[in-house]
PDB file of N, CA and C in Angstrom:
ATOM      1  N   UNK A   1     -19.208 152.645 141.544  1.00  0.00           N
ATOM      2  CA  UNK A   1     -19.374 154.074 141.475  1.00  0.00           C
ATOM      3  C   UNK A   1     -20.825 154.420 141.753  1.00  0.00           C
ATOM      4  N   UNK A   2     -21.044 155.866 142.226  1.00  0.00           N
ATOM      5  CA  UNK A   2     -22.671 156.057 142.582  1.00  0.00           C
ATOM      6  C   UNK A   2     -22.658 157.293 141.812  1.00  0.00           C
ATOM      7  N   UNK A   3     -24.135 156.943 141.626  1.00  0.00           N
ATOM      8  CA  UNK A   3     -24.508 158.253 140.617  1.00  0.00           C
ATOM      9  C   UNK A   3     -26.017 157.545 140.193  1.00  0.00           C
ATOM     10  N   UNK A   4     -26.953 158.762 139.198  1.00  0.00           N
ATOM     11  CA  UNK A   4     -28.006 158.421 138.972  1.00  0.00           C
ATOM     12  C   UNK A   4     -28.181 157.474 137.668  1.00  0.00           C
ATOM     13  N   UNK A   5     -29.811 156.793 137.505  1.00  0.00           N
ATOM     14  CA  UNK A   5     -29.909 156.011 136.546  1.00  0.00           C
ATOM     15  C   UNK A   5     -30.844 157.064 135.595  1.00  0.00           C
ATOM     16  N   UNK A   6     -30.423 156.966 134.396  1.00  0.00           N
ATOM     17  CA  UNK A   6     -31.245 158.239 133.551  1.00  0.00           C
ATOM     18  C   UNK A   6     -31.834 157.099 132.034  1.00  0.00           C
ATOM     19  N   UNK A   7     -32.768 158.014 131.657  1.00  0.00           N
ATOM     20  CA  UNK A   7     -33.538 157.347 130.552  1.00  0.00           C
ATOM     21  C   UNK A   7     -32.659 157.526 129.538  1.00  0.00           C
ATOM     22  N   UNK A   8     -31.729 156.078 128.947  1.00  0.00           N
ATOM     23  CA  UNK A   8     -31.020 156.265 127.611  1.00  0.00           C
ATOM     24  C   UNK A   8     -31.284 156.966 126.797  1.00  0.00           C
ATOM     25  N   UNK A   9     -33.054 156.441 126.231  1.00  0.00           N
ATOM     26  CA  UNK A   9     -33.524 157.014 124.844  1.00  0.00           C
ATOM     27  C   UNK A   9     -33.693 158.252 124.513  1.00  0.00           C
ATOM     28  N   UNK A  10     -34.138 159.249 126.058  1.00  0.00           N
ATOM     29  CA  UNK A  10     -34.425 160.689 126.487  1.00  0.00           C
ATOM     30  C   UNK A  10     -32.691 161.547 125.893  1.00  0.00           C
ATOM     31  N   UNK A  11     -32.034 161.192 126.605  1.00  0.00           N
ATOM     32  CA  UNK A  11     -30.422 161.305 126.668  1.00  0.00           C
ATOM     33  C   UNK A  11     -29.952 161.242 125.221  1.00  0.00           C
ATOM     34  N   UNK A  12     -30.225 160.338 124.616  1.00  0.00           N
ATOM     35  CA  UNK A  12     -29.723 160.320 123.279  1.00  0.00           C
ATOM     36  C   UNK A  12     -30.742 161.912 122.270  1.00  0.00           C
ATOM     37  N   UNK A  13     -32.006 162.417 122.951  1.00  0.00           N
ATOM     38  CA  UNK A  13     -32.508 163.066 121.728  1.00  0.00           C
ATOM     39  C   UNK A  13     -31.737 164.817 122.345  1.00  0.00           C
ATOM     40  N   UNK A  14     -31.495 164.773 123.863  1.00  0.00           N
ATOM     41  CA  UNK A  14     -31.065 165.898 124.695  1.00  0.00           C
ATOM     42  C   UNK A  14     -30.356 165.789 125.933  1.00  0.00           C
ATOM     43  N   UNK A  15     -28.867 165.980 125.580  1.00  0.00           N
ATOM     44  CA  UNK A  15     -27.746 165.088 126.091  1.00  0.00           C
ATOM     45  C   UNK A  15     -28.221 166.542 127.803  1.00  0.00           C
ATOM     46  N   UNK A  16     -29.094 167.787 127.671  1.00  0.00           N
ATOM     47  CA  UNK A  16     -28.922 168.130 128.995  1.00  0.00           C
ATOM     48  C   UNK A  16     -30.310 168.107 129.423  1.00  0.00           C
ATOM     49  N   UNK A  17     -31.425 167.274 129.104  1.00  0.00           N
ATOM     50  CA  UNK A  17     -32.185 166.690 129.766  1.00  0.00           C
ATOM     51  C   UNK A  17     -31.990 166.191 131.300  1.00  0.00           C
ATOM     52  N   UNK A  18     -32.518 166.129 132.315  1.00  0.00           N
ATOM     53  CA  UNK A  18     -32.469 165.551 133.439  1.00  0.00           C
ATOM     54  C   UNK A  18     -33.033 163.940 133.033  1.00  0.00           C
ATOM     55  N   UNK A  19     -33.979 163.655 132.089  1.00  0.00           N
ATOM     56  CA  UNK A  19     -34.266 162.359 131.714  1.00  0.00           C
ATOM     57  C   UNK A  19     -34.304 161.056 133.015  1.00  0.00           C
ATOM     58  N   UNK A  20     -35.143 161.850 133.820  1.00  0.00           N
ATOM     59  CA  UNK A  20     -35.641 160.517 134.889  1.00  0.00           C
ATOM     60  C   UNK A  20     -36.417 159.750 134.721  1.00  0.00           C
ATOM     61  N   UNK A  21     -35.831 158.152 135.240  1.00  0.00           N
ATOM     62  CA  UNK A  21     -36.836 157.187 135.022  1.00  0.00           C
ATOM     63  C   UNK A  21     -38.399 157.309 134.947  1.00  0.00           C
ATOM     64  N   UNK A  22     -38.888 156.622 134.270  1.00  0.00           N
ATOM     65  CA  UNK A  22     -40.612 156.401 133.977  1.00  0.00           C
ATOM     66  C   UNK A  22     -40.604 155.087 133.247  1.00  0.00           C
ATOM     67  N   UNK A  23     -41.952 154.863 133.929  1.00  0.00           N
ATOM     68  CA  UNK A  23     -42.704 153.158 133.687  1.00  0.00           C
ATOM     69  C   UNK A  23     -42.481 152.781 132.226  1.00  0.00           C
ATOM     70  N   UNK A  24     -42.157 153.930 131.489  1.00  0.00           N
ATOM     71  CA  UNK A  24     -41.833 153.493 130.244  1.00  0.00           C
ATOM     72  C   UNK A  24     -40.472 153.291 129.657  1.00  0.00           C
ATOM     73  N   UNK A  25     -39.322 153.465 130.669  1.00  0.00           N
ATOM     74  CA  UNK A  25     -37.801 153.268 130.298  1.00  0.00           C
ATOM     75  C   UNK A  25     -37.855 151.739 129.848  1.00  0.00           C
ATOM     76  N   UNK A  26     -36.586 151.077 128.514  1.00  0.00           N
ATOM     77  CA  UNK A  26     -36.311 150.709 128.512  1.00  0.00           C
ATOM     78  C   UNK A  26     -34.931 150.441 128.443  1.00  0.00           C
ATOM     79  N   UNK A  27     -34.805 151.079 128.289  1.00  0.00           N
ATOM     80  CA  UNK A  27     -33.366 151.923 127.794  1.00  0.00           C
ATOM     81  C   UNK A  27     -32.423 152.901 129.023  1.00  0.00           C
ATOM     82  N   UNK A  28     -31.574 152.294 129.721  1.00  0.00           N
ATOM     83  CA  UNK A  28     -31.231 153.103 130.836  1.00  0.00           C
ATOM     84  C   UNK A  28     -29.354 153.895 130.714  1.00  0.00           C
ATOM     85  N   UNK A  29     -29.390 154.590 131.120  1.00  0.00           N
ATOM     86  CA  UNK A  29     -28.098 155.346 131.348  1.00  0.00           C
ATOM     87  C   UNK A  29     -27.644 155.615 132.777  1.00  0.00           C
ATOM     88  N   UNK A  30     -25.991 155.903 132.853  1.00  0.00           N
ATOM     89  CA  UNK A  30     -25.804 155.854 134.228  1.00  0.00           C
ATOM     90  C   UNK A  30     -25.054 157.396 134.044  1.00  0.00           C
ATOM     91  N   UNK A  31     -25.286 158.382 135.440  1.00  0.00           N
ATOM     92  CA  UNK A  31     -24.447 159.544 134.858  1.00  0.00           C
ATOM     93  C   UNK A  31     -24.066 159.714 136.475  1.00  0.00           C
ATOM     94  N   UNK A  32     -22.822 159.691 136.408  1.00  0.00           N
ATOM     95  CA  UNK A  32     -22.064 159.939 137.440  1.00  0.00           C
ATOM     96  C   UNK A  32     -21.886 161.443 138.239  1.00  0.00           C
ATOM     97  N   UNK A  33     -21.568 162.008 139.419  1.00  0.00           N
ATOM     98  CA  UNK A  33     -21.872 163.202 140.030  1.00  0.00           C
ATOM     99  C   UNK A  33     -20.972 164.131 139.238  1.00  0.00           C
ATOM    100  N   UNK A  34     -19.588 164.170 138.485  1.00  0.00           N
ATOM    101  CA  UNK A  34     -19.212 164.992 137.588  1.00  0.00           C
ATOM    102  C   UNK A  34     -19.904 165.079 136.302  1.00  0.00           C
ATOM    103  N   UNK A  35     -20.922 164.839 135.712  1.00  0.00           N
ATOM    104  CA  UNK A  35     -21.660 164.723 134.614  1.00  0.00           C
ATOM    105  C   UNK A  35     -21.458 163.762 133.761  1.00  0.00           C
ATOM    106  N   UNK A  36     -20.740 163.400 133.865  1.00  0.00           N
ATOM    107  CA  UNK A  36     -19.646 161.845 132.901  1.00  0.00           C
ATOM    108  C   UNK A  36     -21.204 160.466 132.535  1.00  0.00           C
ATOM    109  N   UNK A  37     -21.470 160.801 131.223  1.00  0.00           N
ATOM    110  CA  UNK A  37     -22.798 159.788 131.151  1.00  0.00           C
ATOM    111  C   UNK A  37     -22.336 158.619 130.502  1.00  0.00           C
ATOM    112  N   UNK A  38     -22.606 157.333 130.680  1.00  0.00           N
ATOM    113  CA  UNK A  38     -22.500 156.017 130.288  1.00  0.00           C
ATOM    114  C   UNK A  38     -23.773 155.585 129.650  1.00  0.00           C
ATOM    115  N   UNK A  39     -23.665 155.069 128.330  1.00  0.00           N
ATOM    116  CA  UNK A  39     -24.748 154.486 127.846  1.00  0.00           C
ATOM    117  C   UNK A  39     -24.566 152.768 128.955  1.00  0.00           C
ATOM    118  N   UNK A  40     -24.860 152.294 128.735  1.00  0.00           N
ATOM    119  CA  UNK A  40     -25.541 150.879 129.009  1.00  0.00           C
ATOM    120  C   UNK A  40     -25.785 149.911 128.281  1.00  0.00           C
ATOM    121  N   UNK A  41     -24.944 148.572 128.568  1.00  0.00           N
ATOM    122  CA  UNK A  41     -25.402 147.397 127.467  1.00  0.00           C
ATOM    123  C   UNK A  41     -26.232 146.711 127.484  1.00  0.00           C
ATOM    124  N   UNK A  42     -26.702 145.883 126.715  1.00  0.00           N
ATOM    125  CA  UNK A  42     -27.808 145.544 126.853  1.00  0.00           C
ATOM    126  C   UNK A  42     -28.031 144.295 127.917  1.00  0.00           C
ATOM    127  N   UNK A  43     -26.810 143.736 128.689  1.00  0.00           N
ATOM    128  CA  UNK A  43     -27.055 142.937 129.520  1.00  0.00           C
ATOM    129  C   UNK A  43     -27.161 143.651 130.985  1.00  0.00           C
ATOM    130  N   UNK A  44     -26.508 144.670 130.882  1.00  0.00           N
ATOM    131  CA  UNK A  44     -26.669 146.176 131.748  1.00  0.00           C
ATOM    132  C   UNK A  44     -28.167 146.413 132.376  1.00  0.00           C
ATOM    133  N   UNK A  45     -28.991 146.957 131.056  1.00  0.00           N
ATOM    134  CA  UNK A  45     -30.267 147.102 131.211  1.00  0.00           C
ATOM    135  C   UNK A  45     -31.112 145.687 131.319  1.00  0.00           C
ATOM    136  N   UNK A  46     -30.949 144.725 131.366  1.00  0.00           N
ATOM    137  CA  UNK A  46     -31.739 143.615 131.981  1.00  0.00           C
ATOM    138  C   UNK A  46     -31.048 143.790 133.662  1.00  0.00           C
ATOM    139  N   UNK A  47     -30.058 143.888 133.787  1.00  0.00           N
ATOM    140  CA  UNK A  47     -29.497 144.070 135.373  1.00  0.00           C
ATOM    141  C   UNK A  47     -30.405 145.104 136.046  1.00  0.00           C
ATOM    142  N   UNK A  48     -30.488 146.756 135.898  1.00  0.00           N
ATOM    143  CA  UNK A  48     -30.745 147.659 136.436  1.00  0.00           C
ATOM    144  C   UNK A  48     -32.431 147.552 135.862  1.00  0.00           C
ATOM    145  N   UNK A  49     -33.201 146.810 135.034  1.00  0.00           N
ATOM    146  CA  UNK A  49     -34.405 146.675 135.755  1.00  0.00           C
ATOM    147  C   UNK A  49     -35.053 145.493 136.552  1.00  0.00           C
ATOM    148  N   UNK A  50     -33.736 144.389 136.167  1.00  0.00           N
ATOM    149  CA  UNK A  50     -34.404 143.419 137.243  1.00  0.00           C
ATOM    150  C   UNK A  50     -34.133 144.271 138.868  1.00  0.00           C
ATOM    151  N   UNK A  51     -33.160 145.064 139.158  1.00  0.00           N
ATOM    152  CA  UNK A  51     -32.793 146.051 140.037  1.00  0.00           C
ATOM    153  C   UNK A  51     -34.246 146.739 140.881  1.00  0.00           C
ATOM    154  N   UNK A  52     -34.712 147.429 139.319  1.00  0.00           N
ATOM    155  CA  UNK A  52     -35.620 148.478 139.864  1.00  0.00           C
ATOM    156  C   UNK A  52     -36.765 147.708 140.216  1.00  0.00           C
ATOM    157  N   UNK A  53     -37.921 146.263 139.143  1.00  0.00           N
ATOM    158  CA  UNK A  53     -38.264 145.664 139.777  1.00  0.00           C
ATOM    159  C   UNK A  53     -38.493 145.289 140.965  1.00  0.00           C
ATOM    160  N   UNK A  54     -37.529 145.164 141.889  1.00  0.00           N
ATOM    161  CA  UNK A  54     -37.528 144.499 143.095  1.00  0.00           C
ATOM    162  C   UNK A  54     -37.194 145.627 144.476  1.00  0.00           C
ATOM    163  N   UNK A  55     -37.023 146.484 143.205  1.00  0.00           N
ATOM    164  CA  UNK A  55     -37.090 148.388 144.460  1.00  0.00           C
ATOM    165  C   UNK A  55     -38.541 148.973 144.767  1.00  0.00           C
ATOM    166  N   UNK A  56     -38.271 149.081 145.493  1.00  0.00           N
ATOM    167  CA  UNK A  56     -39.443 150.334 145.890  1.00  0.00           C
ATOM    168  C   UNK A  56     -39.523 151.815 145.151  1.00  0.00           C
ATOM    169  N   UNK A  57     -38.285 152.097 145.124  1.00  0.00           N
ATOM    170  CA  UNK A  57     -38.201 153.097 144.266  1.00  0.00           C
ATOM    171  C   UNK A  57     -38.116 152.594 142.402  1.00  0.00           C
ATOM    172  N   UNK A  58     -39.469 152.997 141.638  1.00  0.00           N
ATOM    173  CA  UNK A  58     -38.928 152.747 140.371  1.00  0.00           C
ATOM    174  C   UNK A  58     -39.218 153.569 139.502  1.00  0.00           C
ATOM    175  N   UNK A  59     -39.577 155.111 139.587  1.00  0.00           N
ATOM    176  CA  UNK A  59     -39.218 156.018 138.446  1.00  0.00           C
ATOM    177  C   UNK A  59     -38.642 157.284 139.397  1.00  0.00           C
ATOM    178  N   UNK A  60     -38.543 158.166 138.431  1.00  0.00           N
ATOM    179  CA  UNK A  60     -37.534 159.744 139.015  1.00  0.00           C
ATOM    180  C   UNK A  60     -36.271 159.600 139.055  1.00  0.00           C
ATOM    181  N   UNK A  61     -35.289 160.300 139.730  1.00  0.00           N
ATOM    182  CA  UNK A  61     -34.332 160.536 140.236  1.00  0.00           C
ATOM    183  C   UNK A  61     -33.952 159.600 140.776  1.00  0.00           C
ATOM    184  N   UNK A  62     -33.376 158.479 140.326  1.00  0.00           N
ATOM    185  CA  UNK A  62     -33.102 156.986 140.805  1.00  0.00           C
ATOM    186  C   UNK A  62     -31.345 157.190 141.218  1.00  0.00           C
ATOM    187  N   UNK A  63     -31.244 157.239 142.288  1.00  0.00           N
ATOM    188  CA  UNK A  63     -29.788 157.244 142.670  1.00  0.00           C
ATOM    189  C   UNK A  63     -29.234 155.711 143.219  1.00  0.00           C
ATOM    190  N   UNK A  64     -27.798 155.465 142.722  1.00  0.00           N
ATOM    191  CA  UNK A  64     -28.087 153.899 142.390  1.00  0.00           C
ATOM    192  C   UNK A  64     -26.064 153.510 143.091  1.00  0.00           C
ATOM    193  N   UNK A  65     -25.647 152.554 142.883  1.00  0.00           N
ATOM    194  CA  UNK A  65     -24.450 152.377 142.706  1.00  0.00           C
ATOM    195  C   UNK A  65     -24.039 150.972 142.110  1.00  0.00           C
ATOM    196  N   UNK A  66     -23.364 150.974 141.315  1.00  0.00           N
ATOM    197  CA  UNK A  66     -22.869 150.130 140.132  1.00  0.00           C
ATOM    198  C   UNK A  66     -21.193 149.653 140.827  1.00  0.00           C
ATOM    199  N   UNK A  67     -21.233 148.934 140.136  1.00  0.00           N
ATOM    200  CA  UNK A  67     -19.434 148.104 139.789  1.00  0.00           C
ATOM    201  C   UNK A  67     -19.775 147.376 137.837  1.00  0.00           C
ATOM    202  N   UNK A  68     -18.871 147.715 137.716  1.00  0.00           N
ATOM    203  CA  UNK A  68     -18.935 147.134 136.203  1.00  0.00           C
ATOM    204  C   UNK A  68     -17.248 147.601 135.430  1.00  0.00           C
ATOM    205  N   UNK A  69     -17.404 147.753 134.274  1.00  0.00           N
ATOM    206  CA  UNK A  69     -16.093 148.001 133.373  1.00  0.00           C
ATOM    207  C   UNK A  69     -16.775 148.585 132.140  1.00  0.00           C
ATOM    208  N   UNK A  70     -15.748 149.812 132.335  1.00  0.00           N
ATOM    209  CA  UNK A  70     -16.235 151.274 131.150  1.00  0.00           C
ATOM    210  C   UNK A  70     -15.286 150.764 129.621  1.00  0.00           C
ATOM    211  N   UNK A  71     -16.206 150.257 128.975  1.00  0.00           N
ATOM    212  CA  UNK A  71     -15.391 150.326 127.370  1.00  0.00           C
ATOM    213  C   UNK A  71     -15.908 151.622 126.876  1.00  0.00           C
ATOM    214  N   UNK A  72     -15.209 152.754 126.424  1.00  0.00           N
ATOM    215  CA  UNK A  72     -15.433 153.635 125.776  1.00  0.00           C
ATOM    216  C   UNK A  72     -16.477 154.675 126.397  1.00  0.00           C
ATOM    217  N   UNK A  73     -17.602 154.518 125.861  1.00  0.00           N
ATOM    218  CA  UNK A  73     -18.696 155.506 126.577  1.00  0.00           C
ATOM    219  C   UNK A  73     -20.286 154.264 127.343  1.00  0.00           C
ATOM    220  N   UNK A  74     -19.598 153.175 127.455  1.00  0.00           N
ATOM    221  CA  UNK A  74     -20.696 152.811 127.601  1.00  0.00           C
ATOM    222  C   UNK A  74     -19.981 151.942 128.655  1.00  0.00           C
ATOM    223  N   UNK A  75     -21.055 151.674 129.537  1.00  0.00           N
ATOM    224  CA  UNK A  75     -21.014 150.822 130.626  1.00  0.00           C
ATOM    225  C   UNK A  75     -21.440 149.653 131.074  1.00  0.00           C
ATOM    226  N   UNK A  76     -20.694 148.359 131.340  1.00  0.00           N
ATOM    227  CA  UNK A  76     -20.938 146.907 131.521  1.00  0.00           C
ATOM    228  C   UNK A  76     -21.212 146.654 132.873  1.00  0.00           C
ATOM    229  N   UNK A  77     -21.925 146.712 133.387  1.00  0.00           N
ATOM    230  CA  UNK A  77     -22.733 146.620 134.561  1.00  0.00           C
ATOM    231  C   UNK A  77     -22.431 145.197 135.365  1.00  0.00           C
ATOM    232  N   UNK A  78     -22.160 144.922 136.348  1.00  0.00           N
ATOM    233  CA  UNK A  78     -21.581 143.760 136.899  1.00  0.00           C
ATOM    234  C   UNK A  78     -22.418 143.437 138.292  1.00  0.00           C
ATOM    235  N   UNK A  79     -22.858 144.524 139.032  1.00  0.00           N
ATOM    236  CA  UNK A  79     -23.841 144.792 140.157  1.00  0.00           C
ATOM    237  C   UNK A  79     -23.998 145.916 139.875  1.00  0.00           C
ATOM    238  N   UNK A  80     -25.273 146.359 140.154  1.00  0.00           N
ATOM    239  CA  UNK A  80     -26.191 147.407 140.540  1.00  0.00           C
ATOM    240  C   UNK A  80     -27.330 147.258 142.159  1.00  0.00           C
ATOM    241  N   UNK A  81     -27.130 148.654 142.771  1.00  0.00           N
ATOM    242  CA  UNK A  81     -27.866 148.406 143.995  1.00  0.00           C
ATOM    243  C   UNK A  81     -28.296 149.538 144.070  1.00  0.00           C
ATOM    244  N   UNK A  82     -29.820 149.776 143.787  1.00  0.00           N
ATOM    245  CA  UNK A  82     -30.859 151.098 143.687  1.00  0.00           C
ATOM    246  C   UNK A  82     -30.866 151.761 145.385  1.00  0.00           C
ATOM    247  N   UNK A  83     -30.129 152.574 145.520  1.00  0.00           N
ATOM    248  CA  UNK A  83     -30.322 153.484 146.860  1.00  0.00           C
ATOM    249  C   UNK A  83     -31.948 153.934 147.499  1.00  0.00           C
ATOM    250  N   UNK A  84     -31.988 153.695 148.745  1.00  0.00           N
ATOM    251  CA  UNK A  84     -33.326 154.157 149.149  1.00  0.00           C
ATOM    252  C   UNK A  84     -33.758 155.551 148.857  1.00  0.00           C
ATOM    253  N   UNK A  85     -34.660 155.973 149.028  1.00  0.00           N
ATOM    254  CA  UNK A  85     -34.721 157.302 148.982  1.00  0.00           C
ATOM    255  C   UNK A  85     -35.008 157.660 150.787  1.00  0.00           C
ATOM    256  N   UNK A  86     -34.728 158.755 151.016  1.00  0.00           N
ATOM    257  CA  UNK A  86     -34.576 159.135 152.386  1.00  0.00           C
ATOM    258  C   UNK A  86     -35.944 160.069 152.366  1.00  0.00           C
TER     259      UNK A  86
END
């Protein structure tokens, strides 16, 4: 699925925050183009910053696309691939 990567910790204090990445995320969320937000596990977030790491793009408006499996509200991340920015 594609959609953006948003700052978990931001998200958890203001669920309508835009909450874009910064050098200080550790904590990441995935929110899909109908608004539908996924927290992230914690093997998740070692995925999507070894991800951003190795991107060019690594804070803001990080538009991304995932494969994984949704338990409940949170999301198990299986691949992640950080979209260029145009």
């Amino acid at each position: 699925m594609s959609g953006i990567l948003v700052d978990a910790d931001c998200k958890t204090g203001n669920a309508a925050e835009k909450c874009e990445i910064t050098n200080a995320t550790k904590n990441f969320g995935f929110q899909v183009g109908d608004g539908k937000y996924f927290k992230l596990d914690a093997g998740s977030n070692a995925k999507v910053l070894t991800a951003l790491q190795a991107s060019e793009t690594k804070t803001g408006a990080i538009r991304a696309a995932v494969s994984g499996t949704v338990e409940g509200d949170t999301l198990k991340v299986n691949t992640v691939e950080i979209e260029r920015r145009r």
